[in-house]
C-alpha atoms as a PDB file:
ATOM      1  CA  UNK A   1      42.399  -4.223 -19.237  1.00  0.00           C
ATOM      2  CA  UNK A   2      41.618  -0.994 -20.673  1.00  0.00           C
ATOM      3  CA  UNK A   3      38.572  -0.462 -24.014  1.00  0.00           C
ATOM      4  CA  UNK A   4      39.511   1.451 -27.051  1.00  0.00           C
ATOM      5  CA  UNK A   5      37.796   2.827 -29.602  1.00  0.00           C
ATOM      6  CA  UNK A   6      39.083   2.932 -33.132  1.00  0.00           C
ATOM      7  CA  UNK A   7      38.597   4.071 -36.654  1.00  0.00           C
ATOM      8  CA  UNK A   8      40.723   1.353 -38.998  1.00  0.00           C
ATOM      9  CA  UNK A   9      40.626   1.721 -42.870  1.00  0.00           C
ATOM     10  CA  UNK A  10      39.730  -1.952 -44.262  1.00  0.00           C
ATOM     11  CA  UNK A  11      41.461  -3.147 -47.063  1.00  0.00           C
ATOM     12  CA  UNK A  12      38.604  -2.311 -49.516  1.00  0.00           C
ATOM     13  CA  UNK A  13      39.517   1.274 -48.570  1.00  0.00           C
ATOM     14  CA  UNK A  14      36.168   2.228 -46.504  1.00  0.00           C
ATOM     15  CA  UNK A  15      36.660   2.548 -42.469  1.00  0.00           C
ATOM     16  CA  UNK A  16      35.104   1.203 -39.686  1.00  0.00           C
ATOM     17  CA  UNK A  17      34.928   1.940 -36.060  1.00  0.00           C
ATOM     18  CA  UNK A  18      35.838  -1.171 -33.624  1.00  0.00           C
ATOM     19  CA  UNK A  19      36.135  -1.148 -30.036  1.00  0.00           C
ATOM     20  CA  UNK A  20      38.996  -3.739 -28.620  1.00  0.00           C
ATOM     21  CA  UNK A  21      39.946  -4.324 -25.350  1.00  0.00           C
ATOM     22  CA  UNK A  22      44.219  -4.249 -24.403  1.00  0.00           C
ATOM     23  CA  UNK A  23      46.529  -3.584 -21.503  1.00  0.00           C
ATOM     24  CA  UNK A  24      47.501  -0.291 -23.165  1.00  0.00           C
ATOM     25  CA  UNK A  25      47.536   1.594 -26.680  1.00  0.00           C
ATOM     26  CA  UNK A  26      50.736   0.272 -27.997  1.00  0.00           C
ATOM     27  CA  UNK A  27      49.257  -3.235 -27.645  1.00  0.00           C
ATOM     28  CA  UNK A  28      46.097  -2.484 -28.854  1.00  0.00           C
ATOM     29  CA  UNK A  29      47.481  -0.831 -32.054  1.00  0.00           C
ATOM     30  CA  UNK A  30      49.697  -4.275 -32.398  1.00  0.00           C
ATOM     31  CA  UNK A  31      46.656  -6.117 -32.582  1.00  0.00           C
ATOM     32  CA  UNK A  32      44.071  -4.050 -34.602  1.00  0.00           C
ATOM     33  CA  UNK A  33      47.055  -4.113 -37.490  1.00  0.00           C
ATOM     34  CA  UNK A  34      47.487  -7.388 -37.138  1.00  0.00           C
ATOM     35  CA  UNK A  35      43.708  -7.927 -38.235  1.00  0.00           C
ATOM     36  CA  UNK A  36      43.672  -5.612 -40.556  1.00  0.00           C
ATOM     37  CA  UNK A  37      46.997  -4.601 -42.148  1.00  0.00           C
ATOM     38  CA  UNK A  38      50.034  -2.018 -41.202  1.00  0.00           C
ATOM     39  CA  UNK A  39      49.259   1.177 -41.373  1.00  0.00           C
ATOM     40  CA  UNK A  40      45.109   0.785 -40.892  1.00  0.00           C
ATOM     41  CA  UNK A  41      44.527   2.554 -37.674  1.00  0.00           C
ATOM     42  CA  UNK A  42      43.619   6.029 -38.196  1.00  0.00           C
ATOM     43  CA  UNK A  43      42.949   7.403 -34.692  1.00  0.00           C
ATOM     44  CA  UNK A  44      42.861   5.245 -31.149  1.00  0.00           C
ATOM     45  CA  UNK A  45      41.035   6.713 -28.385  1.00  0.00           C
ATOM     46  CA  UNK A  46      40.233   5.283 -25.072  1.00  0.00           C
ATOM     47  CA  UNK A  47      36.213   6.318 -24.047  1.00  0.00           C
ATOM     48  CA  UNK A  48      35.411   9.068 -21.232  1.00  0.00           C
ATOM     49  CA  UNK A  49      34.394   7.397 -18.119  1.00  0.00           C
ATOM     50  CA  UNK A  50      31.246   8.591 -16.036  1.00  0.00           C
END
């Protein structure tokens, strides 16, 4: 499994940076707007690694 880092837009319209953990983007995009709504992920990013 792979961590990425995201900036989602809650419903109250402010955003918030989460970190989730997926097998690949697609999947972790599938989950974050499941939590938080359709359309909520503003950018998905997976972290440099030393």
């Amino acid at each position: 499994m792979d961590e990425f880092v995201a900036i989602v837009r809650l419903p109250n319209g402010l955003t918030q940076r989460v970190t989730i953990q997926s097998d690949d983007s697609g999947k972790a995009r599938a989950m974050l707007e499941a939590q938080y709504g359709p359309g909520c992920v503003l950018t998905l990013d997976r972290p440099n690694r030393w």
